[in-house]
C-alpha atoms as a PDB file:
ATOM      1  CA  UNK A   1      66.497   9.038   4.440  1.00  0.00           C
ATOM      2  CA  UNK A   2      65.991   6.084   7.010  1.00  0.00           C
ATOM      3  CA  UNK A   3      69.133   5.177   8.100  1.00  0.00           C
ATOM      4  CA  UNK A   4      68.394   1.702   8.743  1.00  0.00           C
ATOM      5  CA  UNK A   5      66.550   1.045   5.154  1.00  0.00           C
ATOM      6  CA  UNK A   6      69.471   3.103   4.078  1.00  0.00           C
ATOM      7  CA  UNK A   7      72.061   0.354   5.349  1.00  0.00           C
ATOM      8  CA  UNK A   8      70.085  -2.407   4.505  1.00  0.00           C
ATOM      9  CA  UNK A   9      70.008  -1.770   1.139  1.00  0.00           C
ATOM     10  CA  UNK A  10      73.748  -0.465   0.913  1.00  0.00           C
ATOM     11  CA  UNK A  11      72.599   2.749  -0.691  1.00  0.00           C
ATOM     12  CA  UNK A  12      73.501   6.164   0.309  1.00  0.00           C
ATOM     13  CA  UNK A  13      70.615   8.764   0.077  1.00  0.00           C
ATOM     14  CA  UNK A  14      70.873  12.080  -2.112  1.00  0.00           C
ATOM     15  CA  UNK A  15      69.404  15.586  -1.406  1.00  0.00           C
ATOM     16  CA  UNK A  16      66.401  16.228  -2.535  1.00  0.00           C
ATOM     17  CA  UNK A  17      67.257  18.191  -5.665  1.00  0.00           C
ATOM     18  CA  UNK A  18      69.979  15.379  -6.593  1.00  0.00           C
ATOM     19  CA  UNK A  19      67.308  12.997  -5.958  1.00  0.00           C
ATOM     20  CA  UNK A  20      64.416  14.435  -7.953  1.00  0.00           C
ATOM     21  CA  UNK A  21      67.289  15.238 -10.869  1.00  0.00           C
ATOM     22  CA  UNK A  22      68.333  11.344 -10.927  1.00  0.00           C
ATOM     23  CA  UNK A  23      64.345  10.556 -11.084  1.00  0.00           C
ATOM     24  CA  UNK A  24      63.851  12.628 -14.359  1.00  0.00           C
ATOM     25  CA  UNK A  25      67.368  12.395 -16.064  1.00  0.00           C
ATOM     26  CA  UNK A  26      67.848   8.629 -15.299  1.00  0.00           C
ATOM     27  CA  UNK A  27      64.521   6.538 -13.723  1.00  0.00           C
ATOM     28  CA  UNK A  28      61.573   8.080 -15.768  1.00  0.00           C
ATOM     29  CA  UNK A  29      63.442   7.392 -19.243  1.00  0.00           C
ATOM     30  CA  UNK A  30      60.899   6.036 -22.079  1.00  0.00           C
ATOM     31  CA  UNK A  31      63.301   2.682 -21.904  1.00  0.00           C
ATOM     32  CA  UNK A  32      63.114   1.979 -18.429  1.00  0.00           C
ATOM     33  CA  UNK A  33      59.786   0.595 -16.722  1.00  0.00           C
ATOM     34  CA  UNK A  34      59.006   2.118 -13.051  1.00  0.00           C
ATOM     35  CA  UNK A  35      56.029   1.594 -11.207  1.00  0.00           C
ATOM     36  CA  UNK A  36      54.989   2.877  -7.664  1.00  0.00           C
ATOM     37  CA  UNK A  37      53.776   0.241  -4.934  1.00  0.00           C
ATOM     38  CA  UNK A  38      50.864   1.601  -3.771  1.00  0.00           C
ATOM     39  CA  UNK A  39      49.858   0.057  -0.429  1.00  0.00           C
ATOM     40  CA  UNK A  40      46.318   0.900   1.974  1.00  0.00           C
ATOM     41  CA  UNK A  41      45.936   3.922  -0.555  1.00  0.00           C
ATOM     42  CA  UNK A  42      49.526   5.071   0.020  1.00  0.00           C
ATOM     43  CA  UNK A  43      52.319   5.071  -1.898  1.00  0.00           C
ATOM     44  CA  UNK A  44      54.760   2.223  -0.065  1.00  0.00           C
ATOM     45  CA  UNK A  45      57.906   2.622  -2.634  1.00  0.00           C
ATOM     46  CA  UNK A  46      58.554   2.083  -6.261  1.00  0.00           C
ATOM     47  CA  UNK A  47      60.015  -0.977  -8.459  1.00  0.00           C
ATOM     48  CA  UNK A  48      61.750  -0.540 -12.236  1.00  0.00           C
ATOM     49  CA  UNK A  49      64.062  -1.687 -14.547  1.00  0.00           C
ATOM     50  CA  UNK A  50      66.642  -1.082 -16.779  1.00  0.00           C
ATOM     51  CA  UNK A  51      69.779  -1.852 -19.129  1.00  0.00           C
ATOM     52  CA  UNK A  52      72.890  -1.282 -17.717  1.00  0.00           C
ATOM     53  CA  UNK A  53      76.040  -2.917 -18.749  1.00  0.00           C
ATOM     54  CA  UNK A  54      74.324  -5.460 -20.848  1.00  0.00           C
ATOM     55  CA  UNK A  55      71.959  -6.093 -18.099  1.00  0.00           C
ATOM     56  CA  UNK A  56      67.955  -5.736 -17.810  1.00  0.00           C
ATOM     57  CA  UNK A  57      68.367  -4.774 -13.986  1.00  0.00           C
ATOM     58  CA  UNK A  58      65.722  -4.300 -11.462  1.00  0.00           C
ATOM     59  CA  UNK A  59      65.281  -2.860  -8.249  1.00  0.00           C
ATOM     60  CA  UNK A  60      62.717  -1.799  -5.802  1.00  0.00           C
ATOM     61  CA  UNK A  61      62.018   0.115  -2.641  1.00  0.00           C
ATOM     62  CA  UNK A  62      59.783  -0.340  -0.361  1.00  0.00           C
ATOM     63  CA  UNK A  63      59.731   1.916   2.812  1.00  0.00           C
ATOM     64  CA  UNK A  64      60.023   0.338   6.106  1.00  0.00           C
ATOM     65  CA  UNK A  65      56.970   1.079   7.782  1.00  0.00           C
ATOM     66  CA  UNK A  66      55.688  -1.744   5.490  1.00  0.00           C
ATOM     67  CA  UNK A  67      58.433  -4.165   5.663  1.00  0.00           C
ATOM     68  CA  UNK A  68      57.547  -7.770   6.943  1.00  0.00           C
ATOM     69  CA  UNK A  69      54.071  -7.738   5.396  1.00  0.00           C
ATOM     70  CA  UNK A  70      54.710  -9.319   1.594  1.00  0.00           C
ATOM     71  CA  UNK A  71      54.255  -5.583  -0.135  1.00  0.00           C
ATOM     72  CA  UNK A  72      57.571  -6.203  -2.027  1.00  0.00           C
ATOM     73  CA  UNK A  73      57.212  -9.778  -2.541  1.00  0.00           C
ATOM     74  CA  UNK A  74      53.636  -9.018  -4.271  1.00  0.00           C
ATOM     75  CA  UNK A  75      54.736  -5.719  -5.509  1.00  0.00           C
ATOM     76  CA  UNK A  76      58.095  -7.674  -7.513  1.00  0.00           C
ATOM     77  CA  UNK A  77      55.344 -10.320  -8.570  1.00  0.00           C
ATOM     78  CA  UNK A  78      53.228  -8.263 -10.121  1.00  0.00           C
ATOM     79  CA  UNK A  79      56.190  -6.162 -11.952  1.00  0.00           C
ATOM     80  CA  UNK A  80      57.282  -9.407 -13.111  1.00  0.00           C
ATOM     81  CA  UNK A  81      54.088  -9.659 -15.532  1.00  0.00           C
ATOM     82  CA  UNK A  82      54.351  -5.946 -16.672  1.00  0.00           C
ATOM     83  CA  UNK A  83      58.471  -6.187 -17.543  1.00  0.00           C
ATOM     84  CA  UNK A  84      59.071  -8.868 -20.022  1.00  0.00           C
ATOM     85  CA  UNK A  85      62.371  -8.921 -20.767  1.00  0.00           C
ATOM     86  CA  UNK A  86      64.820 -12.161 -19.653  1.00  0.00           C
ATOM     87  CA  UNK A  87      67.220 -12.860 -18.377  1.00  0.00           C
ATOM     88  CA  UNK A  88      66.428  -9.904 -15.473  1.00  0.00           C
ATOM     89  CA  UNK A  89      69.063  -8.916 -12.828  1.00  0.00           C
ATOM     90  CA  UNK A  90      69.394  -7.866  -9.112  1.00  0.00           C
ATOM     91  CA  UNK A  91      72.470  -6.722  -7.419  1.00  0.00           C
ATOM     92  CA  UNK A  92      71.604  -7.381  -3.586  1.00  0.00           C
ATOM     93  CA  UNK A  93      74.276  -6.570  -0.761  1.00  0.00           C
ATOM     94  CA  UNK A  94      74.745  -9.734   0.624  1.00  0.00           C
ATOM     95  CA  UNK A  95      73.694  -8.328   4.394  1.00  0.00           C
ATOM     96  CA  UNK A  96      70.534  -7.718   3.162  1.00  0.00           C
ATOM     97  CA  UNK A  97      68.702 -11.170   3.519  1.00  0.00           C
ATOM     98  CA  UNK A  98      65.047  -9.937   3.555  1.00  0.00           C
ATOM     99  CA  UNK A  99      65.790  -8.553  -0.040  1.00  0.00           C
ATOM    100  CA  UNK A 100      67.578 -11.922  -1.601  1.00  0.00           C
ATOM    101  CA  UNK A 101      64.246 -13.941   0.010  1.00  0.00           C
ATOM    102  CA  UNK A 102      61.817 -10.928  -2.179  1.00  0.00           C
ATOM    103  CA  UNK A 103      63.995 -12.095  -5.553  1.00  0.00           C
ATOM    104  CA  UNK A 104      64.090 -15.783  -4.078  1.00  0.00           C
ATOM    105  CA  UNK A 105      60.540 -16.251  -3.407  1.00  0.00           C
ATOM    106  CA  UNK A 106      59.889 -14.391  -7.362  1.00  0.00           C
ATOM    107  CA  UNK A 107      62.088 -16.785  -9.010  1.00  0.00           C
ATOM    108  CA  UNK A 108      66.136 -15.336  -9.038  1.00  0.00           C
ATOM    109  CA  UNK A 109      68.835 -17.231  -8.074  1.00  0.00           C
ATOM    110  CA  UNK A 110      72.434 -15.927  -7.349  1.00  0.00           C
ATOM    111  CA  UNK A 111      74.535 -16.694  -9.875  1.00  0.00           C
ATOM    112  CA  UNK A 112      77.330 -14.385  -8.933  1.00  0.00           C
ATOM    113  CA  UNK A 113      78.930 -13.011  -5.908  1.00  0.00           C
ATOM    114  CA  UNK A 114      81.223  -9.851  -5.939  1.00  0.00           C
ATOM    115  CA  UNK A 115      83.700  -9.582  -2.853  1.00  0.00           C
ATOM    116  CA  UNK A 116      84.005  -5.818  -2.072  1.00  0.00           C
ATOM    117  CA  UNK A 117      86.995  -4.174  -3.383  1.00  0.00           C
ATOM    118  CA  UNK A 118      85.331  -0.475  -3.223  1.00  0.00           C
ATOM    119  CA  UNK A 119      85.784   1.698  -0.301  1.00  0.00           C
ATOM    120  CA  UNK A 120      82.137   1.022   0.761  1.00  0.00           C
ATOM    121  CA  UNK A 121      83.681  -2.607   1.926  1.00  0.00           C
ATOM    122  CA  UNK A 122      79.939  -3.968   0.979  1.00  0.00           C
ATOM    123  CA  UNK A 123      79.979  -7.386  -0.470  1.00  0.00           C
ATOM    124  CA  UNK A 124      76.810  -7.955  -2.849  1.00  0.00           C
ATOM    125  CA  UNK A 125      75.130 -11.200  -4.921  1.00  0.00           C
ATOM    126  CA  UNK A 126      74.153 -11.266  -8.610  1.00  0.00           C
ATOM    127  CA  UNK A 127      70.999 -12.448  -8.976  1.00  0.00           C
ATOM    128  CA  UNK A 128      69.112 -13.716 -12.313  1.00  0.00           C
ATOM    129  CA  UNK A 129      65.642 -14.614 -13.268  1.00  0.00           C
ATOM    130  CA  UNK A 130      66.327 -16.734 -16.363  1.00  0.00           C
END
């Protein structure tokens, strides 16, 4: 619910029970691969994958009381080893520059950009790690 991580990452927020329901009907599926980042003994946000459209996509969350410390950068890494399907995909808003250097600095490249046309207006990259 932190409106700035919230517009960084072009994602609205749910209620709680909409939230926890998404978790168990759509996250924790046997298919998918999720994994907290646990940071200092805390839990700092999550990473996972999963087929969508063709697609092995990933994502990842990392709340921003640890931003600008390399927790997603190691965290992404890490998954990386666990998740071995390739080609893996990213959709990034294109605002969201700390987030493209996280898939940069683990390997993706943009190979796609998509111009918004949806009444968010937000304008986000394809990225790929071959």
């Amino acid at each position: 619910r932190d409106e700035v991580a919230l517009r960084m990452a072009a994602f609205p927020s749910r209620e709680r029970d909409a939230f926890l329901t998404h978790w168990r009907t759509k996250v924790l599926r046997p298919e998918n691969v999720t994994r907290a980042i646990v940071a200092d003994g805390r839990v700092a946000g999550y990473v996972g994958s999963w087929e969508q459209d063709g697609k092995r996509l990933i994502a990842y969350w990392v709340g921003r009381e640890h931003w600008d410390k390399g927790i997603a950068t190691r965290a992404l890494s890490e998954f990386l080893v666990l998740e071995p399907n390739r080609p893996l995909h990213a959709w990034v808003a294109v605002h969201n520059v700390g987030s493209i250097r996280v898939l940069e600095k683990c390997g993706f490249r943009t190979v796609a950009q998509e111009n918004p046309q949806d009444p968010d207006g937000v304008a986000e990259v394809l990225m790929e790690l071959p």
